[in-house]
N, C-alpha and C. Protein backbone atom coordinates (compact mmCIF):
# COMPACT_ATOMS: atom_id res chain seq x y z
N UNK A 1 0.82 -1.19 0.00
CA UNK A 1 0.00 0.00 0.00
C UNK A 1 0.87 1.26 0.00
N UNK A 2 1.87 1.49 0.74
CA UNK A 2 3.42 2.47 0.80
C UNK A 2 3.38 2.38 -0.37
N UNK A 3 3.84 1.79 -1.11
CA UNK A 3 4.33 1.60 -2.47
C UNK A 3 3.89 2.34 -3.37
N UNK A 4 2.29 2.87 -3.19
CA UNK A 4 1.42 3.19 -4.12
C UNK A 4 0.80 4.46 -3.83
N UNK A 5 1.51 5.07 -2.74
CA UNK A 5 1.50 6.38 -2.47
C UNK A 5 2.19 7.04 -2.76
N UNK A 6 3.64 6.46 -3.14
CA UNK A 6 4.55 7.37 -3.67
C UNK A 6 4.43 8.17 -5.13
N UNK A 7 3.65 7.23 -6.04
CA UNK A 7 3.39 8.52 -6.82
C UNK A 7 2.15 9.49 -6.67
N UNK A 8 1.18 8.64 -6.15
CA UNK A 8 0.45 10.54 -5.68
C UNK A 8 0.75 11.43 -4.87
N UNK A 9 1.88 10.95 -4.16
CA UNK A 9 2.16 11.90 -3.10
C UNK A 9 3.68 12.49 -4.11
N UNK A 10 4.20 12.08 -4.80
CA UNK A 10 4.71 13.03 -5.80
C UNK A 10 4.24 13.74 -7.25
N UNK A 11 2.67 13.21 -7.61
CA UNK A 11 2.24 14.24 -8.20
C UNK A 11 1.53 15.29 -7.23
N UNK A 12 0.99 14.93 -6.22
CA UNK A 12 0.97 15.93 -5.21
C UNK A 12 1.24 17.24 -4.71
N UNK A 13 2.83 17.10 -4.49
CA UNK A 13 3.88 17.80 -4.64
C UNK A 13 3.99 18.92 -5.95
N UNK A 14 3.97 17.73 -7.17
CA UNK A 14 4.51 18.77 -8.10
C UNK A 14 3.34 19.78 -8.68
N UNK A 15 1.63 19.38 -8.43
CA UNK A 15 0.77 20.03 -8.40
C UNK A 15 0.80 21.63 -7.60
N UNK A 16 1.24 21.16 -6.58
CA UNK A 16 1.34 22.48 -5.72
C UNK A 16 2.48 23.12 -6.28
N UNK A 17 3.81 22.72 -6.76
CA UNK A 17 5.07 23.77 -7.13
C UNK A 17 4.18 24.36 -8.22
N UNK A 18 3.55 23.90 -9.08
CA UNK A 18 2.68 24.25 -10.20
C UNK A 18 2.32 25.34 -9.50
N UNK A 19 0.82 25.01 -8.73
CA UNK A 19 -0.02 26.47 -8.14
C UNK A 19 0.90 27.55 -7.87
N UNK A 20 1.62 27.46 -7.00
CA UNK A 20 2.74 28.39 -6.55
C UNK A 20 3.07 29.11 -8.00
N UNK A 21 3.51 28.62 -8.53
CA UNK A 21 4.31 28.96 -9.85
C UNK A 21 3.67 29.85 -10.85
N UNK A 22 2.62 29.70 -10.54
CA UNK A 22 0.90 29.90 -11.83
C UNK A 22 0.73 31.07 -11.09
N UNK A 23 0.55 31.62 -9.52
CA UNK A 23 0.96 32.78 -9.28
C UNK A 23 1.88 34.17 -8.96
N UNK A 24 2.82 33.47 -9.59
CA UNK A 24 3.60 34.54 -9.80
C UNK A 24 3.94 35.30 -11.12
N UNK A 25 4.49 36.65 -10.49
CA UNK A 25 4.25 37.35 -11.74
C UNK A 25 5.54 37.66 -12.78
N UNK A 26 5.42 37.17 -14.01
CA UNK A 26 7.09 36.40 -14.37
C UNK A 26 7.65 38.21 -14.94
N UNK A 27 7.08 38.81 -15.16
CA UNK A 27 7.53 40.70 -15.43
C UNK A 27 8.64 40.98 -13.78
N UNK A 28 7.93 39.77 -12.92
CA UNK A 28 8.96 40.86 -11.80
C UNK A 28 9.90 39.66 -11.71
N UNK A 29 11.03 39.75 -11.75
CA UNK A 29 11.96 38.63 -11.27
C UNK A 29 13.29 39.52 -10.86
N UNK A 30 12.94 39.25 -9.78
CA UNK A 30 14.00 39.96 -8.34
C UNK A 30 15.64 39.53 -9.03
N UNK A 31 15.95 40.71 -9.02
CA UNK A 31 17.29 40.85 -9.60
C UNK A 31 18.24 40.76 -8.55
N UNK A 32 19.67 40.50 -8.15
CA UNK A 32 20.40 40.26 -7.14
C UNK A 32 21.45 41.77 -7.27
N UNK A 33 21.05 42.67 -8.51
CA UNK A 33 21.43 43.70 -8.39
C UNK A 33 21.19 44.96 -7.59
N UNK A 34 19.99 44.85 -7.22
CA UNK A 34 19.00 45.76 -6.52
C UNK A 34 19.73 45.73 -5.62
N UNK A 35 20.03 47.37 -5.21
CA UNK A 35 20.82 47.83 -3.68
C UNK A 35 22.39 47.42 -3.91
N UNK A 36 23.31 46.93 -5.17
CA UNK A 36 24.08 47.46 -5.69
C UNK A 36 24.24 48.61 -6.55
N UNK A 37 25.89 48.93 -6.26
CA UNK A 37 26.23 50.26 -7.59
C UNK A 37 25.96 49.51 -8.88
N UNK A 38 25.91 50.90 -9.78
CA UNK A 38 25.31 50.19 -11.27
C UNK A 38 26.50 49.69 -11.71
N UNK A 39 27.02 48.77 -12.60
CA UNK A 39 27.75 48.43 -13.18
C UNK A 39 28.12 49.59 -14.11
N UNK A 40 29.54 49.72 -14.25
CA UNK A 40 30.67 50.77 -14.52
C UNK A 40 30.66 49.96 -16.03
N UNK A 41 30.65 51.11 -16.44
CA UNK A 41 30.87 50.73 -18.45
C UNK A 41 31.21 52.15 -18.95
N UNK A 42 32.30 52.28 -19.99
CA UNK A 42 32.30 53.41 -20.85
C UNK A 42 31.85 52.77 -22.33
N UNK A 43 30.87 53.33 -22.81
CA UNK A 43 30.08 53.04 -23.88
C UNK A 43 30.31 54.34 -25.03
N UNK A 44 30.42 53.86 -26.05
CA UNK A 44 30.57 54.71 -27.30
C UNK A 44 28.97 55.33 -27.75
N UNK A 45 28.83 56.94 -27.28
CA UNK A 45 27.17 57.11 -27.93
C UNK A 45 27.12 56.97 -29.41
N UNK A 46 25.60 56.73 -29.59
CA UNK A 46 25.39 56.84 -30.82
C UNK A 46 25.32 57.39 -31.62
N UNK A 47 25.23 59.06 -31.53
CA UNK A 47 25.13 60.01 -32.35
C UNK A 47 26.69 60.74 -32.08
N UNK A 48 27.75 60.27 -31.10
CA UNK A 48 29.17 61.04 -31.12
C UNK A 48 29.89 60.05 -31.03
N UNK A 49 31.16 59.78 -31.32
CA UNK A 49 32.41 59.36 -30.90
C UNK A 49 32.64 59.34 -29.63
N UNK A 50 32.67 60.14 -28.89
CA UNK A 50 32.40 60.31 -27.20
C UNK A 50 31.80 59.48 -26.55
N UNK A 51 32.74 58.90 -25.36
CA UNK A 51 32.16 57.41 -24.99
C UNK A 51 31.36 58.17 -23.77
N UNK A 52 30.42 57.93 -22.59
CA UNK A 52 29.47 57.98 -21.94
C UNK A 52 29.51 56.72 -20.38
N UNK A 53 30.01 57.18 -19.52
CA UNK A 53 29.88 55.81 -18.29
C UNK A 53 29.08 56.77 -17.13
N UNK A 54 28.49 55.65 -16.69
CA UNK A 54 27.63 56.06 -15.41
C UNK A 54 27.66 57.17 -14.62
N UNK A 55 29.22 57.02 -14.45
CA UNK A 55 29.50 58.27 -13.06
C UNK A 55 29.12 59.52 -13.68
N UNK A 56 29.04 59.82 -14.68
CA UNK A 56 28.17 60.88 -14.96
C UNK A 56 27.19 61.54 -14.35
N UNK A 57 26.60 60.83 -14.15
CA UNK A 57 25.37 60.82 -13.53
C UNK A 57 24.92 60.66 -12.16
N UNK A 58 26.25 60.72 -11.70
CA UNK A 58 25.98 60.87 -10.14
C UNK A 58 25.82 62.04 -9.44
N UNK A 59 24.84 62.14 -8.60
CA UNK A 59 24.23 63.10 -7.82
C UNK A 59 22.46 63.16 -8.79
N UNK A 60 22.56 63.00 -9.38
CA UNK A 60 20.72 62.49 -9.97
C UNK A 60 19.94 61.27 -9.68
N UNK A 61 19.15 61.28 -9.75
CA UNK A 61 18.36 59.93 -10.62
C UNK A 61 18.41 59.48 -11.87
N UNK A 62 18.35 58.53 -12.50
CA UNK A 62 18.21 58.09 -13.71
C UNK A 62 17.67 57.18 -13.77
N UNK A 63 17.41 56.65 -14.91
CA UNK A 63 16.94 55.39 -15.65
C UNK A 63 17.83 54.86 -16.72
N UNK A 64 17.94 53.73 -17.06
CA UNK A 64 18.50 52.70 -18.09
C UNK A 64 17.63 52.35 -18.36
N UNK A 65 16.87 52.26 -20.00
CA UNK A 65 16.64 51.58 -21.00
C UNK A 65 17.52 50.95 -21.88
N UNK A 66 17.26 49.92 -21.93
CA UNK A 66 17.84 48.83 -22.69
C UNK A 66 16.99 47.97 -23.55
N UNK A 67 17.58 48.68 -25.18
CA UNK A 67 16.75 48.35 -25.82
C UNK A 67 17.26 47.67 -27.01
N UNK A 68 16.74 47.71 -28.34
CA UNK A 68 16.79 47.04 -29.34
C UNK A 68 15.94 47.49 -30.76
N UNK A 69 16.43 47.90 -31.81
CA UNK A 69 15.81 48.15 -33.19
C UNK A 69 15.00 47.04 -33.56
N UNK A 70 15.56 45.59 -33.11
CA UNK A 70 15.20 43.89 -33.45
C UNK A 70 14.47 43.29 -32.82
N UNK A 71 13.92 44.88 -31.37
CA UNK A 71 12.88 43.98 -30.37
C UNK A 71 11.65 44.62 -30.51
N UNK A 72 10.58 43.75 -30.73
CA UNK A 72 9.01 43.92 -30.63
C UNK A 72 8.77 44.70 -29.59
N UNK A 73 9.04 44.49 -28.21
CA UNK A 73 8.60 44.54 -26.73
C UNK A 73 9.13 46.03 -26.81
N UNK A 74 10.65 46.46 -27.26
CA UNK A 74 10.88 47.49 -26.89
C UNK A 74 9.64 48.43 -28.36
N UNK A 75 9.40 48.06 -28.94
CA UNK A 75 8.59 48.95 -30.22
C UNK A 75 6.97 49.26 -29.24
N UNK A 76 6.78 48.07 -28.34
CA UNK A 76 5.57 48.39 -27.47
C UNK A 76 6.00 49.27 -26.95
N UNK A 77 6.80 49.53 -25.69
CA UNK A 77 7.32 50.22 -24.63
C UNK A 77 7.63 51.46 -25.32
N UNK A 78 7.68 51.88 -26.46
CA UNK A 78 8.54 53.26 -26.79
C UNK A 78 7.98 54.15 -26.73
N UNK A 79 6.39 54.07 -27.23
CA UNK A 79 5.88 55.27 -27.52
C UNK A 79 5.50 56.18 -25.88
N UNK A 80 5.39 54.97 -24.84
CA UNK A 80 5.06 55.20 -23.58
C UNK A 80 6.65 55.74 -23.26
N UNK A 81 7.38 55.73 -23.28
CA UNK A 81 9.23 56.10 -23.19
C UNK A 81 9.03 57.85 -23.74
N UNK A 82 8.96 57.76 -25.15
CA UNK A 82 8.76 59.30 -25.52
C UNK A 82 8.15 60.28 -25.04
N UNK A 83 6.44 59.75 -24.48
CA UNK A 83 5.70 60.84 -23.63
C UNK A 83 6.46 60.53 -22.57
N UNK A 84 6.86 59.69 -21.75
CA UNK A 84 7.36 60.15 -20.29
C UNK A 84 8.41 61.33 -20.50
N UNK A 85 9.69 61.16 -21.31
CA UNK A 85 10.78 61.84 -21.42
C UNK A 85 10.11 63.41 -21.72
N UNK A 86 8.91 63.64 -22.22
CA UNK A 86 8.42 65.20 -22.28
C UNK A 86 7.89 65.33 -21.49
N UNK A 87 7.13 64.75 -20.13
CA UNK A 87 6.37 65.22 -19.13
C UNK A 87 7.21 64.81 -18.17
N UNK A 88 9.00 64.88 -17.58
CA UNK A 88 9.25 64.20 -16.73
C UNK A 88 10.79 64.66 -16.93
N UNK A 89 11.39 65.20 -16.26
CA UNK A 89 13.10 65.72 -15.97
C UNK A 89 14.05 64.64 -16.30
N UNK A 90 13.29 63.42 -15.75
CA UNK A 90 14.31 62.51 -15.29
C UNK A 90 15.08 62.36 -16.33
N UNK A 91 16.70 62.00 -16.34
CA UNK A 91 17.29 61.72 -17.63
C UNK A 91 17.56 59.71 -17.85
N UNK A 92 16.97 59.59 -19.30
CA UNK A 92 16.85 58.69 -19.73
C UNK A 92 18.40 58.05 -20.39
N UNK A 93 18.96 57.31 -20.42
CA UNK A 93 19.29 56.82 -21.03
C UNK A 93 19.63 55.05 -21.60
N UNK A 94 19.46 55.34 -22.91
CA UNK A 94 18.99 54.46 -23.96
C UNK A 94 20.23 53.56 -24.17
N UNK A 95 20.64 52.29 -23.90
CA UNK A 95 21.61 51.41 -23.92
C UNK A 95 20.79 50.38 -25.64
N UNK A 96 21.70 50.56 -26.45
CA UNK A 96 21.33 50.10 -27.42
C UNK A 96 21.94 48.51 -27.63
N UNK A 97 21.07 47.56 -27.63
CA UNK A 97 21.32 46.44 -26.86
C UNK A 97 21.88 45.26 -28.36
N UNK A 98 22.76 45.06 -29.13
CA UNK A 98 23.46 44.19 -29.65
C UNK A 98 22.62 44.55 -30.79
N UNK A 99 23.03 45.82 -31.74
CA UNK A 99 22.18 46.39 -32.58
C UNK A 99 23.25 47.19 -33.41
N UNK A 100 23.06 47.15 -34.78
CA UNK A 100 24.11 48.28 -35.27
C UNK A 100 23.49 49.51 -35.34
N UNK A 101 24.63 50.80 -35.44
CA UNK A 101 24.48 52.11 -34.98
C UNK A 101 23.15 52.54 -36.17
N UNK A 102 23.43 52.11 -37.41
CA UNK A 102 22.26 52.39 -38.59
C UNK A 102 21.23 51.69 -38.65
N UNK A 103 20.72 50.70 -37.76
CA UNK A 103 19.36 50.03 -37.10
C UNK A 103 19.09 50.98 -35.90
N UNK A 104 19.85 51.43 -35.15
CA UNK A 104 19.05 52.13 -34.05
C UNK A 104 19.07 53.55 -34.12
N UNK A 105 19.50 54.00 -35.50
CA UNK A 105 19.04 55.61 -35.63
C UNK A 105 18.03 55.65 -36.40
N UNK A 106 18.08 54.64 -37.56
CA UNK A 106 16.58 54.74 -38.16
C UNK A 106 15.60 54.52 -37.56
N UNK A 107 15.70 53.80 -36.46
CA UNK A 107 14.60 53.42 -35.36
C UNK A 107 14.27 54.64 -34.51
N UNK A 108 15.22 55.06 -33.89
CA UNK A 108 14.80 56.22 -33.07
C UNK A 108 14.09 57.51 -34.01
N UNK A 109 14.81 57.80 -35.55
CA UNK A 109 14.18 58.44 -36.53
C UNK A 109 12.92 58.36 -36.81
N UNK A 110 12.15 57.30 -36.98
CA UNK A 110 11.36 56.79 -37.02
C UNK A 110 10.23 56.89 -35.85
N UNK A 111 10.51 56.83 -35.01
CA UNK A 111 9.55 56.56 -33.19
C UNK A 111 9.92 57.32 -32.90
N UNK A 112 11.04 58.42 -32.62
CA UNK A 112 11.12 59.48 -31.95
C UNK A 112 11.97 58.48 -30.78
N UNK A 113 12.82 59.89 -30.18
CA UNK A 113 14.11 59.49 -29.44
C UNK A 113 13.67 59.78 -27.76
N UNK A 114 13.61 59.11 -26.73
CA UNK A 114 13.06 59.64 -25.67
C UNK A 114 14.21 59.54 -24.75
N UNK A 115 15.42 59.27 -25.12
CA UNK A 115 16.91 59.31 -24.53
C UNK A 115 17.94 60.50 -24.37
N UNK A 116 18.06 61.03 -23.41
CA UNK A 116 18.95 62.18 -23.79
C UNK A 116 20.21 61.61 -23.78
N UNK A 117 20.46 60.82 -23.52
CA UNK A 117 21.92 59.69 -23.75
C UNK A 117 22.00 58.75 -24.51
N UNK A 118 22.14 58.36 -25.34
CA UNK A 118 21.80 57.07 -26.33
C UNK A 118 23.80 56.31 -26.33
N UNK A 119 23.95 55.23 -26.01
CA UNK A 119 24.98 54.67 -25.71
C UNK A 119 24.83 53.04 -26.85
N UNK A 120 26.02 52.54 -27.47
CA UNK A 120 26.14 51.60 -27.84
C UNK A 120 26.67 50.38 -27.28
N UNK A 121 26.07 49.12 -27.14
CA UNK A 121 26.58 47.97 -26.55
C UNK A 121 26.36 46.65 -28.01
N UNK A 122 27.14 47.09 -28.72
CA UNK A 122 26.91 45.80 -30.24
C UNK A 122 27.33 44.67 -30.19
N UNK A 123 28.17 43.95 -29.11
CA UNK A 123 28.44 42.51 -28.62
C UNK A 123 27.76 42.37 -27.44
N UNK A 124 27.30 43.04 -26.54
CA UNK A 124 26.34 42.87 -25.43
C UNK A 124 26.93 42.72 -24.05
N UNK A 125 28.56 43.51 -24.30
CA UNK A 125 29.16 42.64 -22.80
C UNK A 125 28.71 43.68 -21.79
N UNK A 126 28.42 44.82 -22.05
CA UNK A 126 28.07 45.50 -20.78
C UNK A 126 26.57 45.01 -20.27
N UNK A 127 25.96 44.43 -21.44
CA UNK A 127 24.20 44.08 -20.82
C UNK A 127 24.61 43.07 -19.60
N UNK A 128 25.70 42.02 -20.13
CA UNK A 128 26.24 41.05 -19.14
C UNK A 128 26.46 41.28 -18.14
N UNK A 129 27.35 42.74 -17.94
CA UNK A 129 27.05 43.13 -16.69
C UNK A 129 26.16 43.46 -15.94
N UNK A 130 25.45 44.07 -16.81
CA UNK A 130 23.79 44.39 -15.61
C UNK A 130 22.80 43.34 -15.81
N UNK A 131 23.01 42.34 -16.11
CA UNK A 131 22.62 41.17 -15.81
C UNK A 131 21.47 40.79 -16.77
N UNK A 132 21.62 41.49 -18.06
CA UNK A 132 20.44 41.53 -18.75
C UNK A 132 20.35 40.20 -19.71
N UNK A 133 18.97 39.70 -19.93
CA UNK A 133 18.66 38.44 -20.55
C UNK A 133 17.79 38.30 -21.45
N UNK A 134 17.10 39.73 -21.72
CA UNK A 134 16.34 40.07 -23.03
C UNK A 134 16.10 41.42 -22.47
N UNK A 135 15.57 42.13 -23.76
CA UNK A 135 15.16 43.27 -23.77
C UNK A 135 13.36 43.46 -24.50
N UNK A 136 12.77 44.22 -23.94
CA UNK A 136 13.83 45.34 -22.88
C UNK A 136 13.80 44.87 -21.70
N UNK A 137 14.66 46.25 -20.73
CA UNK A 137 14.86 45.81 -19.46
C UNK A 137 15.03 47.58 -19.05
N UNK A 138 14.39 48.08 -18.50
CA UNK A 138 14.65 49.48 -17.38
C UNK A 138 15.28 49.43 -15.85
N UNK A 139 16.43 50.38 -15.52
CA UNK A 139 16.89 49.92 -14.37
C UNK A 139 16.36 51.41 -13.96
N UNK A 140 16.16 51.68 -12.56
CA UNK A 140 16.52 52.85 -11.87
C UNK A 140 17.13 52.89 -10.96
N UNK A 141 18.31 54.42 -11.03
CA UNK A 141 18.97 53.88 -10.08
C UNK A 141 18.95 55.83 -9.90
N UNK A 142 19.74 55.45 -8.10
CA UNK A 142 19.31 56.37 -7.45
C UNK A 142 20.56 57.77 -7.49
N UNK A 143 20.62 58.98 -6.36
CA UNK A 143 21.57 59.91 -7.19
C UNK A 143 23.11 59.18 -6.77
N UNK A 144 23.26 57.82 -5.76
CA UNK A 144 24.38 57.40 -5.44
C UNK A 144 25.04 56.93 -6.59
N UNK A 145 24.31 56.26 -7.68
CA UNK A 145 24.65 55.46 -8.27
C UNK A 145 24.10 53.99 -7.92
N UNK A 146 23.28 53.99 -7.34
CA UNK A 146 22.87 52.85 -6.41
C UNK A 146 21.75 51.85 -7.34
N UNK A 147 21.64 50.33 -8.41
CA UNK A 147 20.54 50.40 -8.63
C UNK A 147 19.54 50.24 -7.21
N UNK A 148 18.09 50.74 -7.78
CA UNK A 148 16.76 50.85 -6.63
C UNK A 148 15.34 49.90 -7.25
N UNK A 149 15.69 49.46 -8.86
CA UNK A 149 14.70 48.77 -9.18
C UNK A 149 14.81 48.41 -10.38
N UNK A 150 14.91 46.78 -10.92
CA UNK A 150 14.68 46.76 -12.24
C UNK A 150 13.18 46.31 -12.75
N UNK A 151 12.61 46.77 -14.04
CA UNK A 151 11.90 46.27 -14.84
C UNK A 151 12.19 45.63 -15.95
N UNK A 152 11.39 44.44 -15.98
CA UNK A 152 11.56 43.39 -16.55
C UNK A 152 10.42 43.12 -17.65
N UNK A 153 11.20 43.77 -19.15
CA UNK A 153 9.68 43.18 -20.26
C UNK A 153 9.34 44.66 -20.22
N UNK A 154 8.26 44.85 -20.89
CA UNK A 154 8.05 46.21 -21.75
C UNK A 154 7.19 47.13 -20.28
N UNK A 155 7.69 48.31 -20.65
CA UNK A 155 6.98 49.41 -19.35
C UNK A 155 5.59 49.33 -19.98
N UNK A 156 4.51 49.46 -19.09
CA UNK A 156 3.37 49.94 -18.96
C UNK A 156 2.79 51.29 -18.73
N UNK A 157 1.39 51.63 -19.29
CA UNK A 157 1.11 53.22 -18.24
C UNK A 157 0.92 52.49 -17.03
N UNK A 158 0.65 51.32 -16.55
CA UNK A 158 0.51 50.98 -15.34
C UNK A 158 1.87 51.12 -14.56
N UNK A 159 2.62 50.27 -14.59
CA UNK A 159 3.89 50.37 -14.05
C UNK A 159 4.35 51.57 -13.89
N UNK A 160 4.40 52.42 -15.05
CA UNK A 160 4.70 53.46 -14.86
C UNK A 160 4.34 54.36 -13.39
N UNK A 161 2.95 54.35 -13.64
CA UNK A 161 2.04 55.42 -12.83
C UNK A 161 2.56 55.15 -11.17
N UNK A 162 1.83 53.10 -10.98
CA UNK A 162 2.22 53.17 -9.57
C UNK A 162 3.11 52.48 -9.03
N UNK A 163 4.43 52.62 -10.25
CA UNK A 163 5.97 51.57 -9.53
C UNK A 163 6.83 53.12 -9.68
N UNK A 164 7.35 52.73 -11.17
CA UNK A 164 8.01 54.04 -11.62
C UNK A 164 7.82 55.37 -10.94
N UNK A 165 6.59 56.46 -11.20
CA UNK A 165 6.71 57.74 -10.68
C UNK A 165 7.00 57.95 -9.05
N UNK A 166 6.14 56.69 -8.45
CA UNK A 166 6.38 57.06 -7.20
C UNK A 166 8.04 56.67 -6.86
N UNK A 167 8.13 56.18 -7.16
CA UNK A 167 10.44 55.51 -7.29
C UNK A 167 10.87 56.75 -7.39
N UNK A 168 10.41 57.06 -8.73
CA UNK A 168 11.59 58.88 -8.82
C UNK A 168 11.13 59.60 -7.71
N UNK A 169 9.92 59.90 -7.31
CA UNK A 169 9.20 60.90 -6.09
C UNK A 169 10.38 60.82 -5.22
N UNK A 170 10.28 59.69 -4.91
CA UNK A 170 11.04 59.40 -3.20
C UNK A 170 12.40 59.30 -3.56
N UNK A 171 12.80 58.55 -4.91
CA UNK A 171 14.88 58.71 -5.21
C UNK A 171 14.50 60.66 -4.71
N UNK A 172 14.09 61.02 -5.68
CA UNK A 172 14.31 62.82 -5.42
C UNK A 172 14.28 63.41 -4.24
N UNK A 173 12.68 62.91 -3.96
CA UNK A 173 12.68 63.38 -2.03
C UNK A 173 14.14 63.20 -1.31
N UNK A 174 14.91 62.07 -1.39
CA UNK A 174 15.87 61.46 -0.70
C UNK A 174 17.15 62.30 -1.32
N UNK A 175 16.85 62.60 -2.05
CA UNK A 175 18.19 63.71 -2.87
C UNK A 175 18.35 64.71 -2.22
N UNK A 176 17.13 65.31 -2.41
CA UNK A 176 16.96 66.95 -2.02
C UNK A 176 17.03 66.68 -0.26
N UNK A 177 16.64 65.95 0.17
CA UNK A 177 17.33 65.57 1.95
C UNK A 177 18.20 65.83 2.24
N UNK A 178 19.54 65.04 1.36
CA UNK A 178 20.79 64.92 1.35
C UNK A 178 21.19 66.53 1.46
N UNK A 179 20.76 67.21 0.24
CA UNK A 179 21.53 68.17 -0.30
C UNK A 179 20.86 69.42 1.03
N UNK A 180 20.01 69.36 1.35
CA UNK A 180 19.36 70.28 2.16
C UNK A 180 19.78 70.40 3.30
């Protein structure tokens, strides 16, 4: 009778890893970067010769988009990218994700550019560093340099509204603390 419990009590089992599994939400997958510095890269932009690395950008907020001329997901996500970048300070920049420089200007030509930084990565080793595994992928990170959150898969007006804006609110609140 033992004998003959062992497999329902291991489809059992794998029923429930199932349920478990069936609710979660596969857009969020907890990055081991979060509450590290961003990964250090000097990147060649796309419209200059002039290479572009992070520390730039320290003492702000920002965002990383990481994108693609060759990706669907980022062609969803863009047009929502362009209106944010006109209703919103924050500075964007656009990591062009294993793409040549004349695929991702006709693209941005095309859709309109919502990057005030546009940076090239055409073998993908800096995505490697920020741990990226498709695109797109949005990081924010804070005025330390600190990332504070990645998104995973194409932005939403949802995400946007109640992950994203409130993130910059409080990175900024926490800025202007500092500096005050």
């Amino acid at each position: 009778m033992k004998k003959q419990m062992i497999p329902l009590s291991l489809f059992a089992g794998l029923v429930i890893f199932l349920a478990i599994g069936l609710t979660l939400d596969p857009k969020e997958v907890p990055s081991p970067l979060i509450g590290k510095p961003a990964a250090k890269f000097s990147l060649e932009r796309l419209y200059s010769e002039t290479a572009f690395s992070p520390s730039e950008l320290k003492g702000q907020p920002w965002i990383l988009n990481i994108w693609a001329s060759w990706c669907v997901s980022c062609r969803q996500e863009h047009k929502l990218l362009v209106n944010f970048s006109k209703q919103n300070s924050t500075t964007i920049v656009g990591l062009n994700y294993k793409d040549t420089p004349e695929e991702a200007k006709a693209w941005l030509k095309e859709l309109g550019n919502p990057y005030q930084i546009t940076v090239q990565d055409p073998k993908g080793r800096a995505g490697i560093d920020w741990g990226v595994y498709g695109v797109p992928e949005t990081f924010i990170m804070d005025a330390n340099g600190i990332i504070r959150h990645k998104f995973t898969g194409p932005l939403t007006k949802d995400r946007v509204k109640n992950q994203l804006l409130p993130l910059l609110k409080q990175l900024e609140n926490e800025r202007t603390a500092v500096q005050g």
